[in-house]
N, C-alpha and C. Protein backbone atom coordinates (compact mmCIF):
# COMPACT_ATOMS: atom_id res chain seq x y z
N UNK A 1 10.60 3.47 12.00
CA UNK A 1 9.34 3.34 11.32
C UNK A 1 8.45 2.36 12.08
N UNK A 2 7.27 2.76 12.38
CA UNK A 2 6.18 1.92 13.01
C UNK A 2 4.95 1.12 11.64
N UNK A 3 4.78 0.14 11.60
CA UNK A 3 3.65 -0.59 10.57
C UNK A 3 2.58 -0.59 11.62
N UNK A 4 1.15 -0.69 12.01
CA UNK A 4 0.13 -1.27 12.20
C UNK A 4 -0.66 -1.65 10.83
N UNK A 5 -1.20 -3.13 10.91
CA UNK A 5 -2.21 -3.81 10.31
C UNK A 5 -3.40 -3.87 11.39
N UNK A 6 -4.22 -3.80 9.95
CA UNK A 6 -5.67 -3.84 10.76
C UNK A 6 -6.69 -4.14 9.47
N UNK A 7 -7.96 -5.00 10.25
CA UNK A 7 -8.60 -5.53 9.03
C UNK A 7 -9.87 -4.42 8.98
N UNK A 8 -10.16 -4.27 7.67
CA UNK A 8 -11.83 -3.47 7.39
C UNK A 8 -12.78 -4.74 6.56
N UNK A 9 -13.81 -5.62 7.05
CA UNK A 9 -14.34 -6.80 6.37
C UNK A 9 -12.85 -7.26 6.09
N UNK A 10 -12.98 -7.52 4.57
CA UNK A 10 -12.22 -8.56 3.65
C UNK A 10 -10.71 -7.98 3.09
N UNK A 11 -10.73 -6.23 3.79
CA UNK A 11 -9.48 -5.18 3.33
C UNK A 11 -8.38 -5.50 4.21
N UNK A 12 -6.95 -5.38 4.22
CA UNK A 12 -6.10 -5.30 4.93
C UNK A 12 -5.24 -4.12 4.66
N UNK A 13 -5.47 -3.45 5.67
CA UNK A 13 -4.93 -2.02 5.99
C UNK A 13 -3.74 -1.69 6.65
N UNK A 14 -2.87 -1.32 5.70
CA UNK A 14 -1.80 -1.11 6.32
C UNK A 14 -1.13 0.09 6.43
N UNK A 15 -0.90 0.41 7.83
CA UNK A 15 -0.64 1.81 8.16
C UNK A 15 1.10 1.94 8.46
N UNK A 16 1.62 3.31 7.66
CA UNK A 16 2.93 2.86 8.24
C UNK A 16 3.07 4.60 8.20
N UNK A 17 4.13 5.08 9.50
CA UNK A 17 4.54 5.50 10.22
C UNK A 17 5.95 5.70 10.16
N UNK A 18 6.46 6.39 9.63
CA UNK A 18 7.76 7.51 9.95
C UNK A 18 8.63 7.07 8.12
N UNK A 19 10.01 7.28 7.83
CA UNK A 19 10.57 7.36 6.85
C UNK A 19 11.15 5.68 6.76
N UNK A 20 10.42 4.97 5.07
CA UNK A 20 10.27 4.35 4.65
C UNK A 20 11.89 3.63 3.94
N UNK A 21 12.65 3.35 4.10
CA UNK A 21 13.99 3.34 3.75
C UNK A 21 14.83 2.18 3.60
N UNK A 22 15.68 2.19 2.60
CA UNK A 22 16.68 0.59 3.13
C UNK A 22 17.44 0.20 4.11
N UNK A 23 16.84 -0.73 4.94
CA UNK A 23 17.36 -1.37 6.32
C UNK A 23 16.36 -2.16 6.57
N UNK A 24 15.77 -1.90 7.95
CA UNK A 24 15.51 -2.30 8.87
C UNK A 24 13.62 -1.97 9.05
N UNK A 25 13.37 -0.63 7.97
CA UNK A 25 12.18 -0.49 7.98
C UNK A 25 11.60 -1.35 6.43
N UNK A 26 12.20 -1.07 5.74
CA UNK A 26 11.72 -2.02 4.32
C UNK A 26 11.75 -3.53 4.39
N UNK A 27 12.92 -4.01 5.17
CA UNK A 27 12.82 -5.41 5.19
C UNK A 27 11.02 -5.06 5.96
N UNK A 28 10.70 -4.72 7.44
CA UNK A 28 9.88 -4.85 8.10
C UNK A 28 8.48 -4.29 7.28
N UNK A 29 8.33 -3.83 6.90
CA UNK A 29 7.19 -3.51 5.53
C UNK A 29 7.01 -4.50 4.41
N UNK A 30 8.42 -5.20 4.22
CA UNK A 30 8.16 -6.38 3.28
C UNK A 30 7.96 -7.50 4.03
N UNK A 31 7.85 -8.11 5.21
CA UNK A 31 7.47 -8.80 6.31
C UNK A 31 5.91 -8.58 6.32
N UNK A 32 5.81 -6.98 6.36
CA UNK A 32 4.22 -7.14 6.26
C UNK A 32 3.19 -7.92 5.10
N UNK A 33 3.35 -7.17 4.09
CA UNK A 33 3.29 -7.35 3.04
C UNK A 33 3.30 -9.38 2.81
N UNK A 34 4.09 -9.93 2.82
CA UNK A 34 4.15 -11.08 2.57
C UNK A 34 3.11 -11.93 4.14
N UNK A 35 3.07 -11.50 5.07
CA UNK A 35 2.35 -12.02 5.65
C UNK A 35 0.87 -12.15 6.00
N UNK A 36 0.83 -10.38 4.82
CA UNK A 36 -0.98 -10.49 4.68
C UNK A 36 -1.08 -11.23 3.41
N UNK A 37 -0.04 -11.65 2.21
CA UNK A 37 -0.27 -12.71 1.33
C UNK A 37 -0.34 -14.17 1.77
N UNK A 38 0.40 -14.33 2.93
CA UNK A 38 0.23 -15.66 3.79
C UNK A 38 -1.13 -15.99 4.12
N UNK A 39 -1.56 -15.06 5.10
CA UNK A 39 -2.93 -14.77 5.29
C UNK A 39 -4.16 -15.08 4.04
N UNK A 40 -3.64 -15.09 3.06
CA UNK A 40 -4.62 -15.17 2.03
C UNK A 40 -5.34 -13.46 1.41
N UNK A 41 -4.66 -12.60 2.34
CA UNK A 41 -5.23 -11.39 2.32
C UNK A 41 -4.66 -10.66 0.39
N UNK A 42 -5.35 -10.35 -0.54
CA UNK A 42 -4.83 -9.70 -1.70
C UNK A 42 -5.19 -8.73 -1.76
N UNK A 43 -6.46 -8.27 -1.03
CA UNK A 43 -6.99 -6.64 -1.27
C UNK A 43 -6.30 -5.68 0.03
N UNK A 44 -5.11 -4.54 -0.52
CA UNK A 44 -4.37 -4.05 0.69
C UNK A 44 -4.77 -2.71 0.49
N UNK A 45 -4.81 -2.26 1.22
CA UNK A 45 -4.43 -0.58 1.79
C UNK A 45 -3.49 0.06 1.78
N UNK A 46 -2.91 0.67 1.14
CA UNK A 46 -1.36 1.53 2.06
C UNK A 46 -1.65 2.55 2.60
N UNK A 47 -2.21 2.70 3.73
CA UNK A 47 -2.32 4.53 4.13
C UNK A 47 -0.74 4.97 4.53
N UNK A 48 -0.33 6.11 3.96
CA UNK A 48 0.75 6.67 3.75
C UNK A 48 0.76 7.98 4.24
N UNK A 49 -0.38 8.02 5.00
CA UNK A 49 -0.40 9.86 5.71
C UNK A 49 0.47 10.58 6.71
N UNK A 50 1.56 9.19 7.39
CA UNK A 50 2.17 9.56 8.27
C UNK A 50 3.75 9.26 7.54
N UNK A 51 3.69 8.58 6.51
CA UNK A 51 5.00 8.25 5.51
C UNK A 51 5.67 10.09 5.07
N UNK A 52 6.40 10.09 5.50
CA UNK A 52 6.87 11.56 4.85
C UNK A 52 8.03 11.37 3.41
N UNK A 53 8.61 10.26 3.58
CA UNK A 53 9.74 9.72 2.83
C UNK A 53 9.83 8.47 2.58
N UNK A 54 10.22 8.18 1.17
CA UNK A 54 10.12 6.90 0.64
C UNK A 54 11.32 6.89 0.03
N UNK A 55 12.44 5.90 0.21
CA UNK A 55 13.14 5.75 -1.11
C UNK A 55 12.77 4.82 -1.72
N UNK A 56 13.64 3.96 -2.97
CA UNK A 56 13.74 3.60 -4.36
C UNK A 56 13.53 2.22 -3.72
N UNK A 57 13.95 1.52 -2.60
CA UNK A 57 13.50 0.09 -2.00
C UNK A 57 12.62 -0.14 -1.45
N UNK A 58 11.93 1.39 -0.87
CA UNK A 58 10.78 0.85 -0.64
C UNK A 58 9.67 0.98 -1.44
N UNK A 59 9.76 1.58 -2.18
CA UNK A 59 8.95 1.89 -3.66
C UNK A 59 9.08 0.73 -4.14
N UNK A 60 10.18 0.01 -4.59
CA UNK A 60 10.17 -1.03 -4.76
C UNK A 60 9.51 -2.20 -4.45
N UNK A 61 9.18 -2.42 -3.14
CA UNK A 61 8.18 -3.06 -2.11
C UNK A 61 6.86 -2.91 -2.48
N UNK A 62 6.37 -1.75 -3.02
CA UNK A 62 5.16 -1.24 -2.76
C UNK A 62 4.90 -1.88 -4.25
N UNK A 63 5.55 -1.44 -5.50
CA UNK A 63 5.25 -1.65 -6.82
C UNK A 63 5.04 -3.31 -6.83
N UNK A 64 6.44 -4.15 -5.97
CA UNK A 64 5.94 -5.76 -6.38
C UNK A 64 5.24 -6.19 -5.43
N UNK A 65 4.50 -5.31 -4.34
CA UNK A 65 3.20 -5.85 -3.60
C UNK A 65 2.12 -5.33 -4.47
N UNK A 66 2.22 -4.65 -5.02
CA UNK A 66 1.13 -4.47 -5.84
C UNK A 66 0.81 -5.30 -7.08
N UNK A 67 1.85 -5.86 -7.66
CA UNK A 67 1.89 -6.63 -8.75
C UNK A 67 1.57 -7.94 -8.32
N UNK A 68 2.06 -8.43 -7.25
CA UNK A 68 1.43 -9.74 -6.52
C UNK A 68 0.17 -10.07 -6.05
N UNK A 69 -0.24 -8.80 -5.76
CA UNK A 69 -1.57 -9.01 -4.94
C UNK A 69 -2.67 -8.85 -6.51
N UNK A 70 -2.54 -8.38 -7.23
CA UNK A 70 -3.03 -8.23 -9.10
C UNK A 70 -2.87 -9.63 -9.25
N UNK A 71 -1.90 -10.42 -9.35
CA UNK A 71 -1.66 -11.56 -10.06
C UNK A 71 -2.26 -12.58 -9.13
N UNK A 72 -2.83 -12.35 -7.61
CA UNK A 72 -3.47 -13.36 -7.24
C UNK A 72 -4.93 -12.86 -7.31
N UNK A 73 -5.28 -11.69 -7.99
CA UNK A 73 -7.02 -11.40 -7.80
C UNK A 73 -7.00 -10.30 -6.76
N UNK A 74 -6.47 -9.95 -6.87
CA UNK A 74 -6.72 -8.17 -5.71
C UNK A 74 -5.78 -6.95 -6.17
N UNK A 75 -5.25 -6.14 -4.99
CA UNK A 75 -5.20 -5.03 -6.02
C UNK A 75 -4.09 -4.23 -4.42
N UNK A 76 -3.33 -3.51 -4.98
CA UNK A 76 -2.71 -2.17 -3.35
C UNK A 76 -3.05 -1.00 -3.59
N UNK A 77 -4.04 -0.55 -2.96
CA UNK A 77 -4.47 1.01 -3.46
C UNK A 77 -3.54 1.93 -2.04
N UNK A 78 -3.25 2.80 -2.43
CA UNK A 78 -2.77 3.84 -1.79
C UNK A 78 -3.55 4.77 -1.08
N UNK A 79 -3.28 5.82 0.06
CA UNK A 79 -4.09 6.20 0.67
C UNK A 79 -3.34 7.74 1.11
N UNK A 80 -3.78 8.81 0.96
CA UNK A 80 -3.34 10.31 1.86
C UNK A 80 -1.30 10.08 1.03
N UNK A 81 -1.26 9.89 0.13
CA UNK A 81 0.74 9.96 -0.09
C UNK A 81 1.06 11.65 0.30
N UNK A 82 2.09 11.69 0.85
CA UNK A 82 2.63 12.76 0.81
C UNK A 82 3.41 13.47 -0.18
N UNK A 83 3.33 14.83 -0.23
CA UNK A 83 3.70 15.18 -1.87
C UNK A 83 5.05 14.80 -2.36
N UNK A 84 5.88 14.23 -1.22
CA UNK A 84 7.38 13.91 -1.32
C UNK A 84 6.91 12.40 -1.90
N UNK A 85 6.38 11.70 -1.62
CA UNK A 85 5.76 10.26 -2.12
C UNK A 85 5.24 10.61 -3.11
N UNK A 86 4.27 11.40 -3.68
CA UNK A 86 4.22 11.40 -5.06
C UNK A 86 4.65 11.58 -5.64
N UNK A 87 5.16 13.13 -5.66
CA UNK A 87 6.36 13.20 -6.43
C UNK A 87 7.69 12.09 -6.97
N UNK A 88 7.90 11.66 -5.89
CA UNK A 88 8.91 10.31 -5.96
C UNK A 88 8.46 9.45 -6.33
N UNK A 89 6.90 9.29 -6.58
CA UNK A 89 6.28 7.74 -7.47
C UNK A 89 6.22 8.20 -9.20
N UNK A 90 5.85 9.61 -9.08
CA UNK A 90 5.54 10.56 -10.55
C UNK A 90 7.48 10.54 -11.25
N UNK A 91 8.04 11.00 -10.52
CA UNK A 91 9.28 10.97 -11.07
C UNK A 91 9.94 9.94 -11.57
N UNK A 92 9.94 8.66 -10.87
CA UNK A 92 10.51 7.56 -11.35
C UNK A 92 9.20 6.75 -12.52
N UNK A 93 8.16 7.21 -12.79
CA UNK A 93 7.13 6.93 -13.47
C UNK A 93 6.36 5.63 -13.02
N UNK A 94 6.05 5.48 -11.99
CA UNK A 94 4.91 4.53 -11.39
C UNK A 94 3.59 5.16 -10.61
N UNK A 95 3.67 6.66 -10.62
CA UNK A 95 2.33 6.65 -9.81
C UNK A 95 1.08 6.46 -10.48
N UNK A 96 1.22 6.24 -11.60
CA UNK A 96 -0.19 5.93 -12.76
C UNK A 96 -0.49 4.40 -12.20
N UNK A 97 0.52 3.56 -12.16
CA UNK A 97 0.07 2.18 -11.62
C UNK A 97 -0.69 2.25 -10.23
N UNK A 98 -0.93 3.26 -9.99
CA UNK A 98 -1.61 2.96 -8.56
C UNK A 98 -2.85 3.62 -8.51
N UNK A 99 -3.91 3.31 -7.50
CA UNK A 99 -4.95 3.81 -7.40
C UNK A 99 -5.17 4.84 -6.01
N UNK A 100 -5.10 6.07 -5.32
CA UNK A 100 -5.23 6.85 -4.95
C UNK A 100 -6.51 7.08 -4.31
N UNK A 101 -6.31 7.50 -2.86
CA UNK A 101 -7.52 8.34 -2.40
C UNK A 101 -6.70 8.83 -1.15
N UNK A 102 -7.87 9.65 -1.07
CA UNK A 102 -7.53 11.14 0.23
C UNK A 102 -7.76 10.33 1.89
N UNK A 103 -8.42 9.45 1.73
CA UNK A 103 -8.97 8.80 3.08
C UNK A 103 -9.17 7.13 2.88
N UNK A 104 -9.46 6.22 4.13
CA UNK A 104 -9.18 5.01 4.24
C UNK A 104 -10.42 5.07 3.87
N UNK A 105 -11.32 5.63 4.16
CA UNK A 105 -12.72 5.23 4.06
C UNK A 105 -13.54 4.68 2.38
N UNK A 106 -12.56 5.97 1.64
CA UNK A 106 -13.01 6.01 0.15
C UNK A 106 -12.49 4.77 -0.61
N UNK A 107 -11.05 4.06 -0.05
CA UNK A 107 -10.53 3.44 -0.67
C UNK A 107 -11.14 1.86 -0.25
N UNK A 108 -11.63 1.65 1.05
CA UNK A 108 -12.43 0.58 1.71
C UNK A 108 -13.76 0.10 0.28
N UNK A 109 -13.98 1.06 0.75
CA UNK A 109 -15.50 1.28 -0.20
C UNK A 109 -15.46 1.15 -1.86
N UNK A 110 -14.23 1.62 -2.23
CA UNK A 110 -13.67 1.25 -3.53
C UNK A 110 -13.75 -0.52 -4.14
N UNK A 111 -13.35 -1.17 -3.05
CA UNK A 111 -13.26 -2.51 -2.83
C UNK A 111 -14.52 -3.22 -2.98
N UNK A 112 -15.33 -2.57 -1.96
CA UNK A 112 -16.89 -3.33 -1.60
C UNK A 112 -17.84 -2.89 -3.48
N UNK A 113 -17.26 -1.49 -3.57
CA UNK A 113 -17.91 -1.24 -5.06
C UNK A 113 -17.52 -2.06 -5.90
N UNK A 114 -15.92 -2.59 -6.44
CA UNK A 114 -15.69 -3.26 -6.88
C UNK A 114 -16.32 -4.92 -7.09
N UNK A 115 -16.43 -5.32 -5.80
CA UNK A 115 -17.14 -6.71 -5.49
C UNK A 115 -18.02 -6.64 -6.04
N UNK A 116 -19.09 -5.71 -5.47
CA UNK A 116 -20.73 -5.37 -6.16
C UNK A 116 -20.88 -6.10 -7.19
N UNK A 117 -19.82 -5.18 -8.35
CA UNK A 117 -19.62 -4.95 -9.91
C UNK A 117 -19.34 -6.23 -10.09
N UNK A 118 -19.19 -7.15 -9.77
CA UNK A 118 -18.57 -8.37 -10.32
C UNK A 118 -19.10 -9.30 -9.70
């Protein structure tokens, strides 16, 4: 599994790349994750367009980065999931906790709308 981070303004975008799993790629996704909270970073990205497979630890990852980045004032929106990722967020009953879009662009902009509003 490959991660790239990359910033949009005040967003931290995180792109990850091949099957999501317990080892060596989840520890390294939860590495990410905690180091854009280091960063001060709470508003994240997950683009997931190249994720084909997720199991139950890294779902795991994703649900308490999302709950962390909420409890400090931001939010993990999701980006392109694959139907094996939804399905697998719908089945275990968490994909309602998340916020969804088809492209990085919509979900960027989600953010800046958000700010606006407030």
């Amino acid at each position: 599994m490959e991660i790239t981070v990359r910033r949009c303004s005040d967003v931290q975008i995180i792109q990850l790349r091949g099957t999501v799993r317990l080892g060596q790629a989840v520890d390294t996704f939860r590495r990410a994750i905690e180091d854009a909270f280091s960063a001060g970073d709470v508003r994240l990205i997950l683009n997931c367009a190249e994720m084909p497979m997720i199991d139950y630890s890294g779902i795991g990852v994703i649900v308490k980065s999302m709950s962390s980045a909420k409890q400090r004032g931001g939010d993990l929106r999701l980006v392109n999931p694959s139907t094996f990722v939804t399905r697998t967020l719908r089945l275990i009953g968490v994909l309602n906790l998340f916020t969804t879009f088809d492209d990085e662009d919509q979900a960027v902009e989600s953010y800046r709308s958000q700010q606006r509003a407030q």
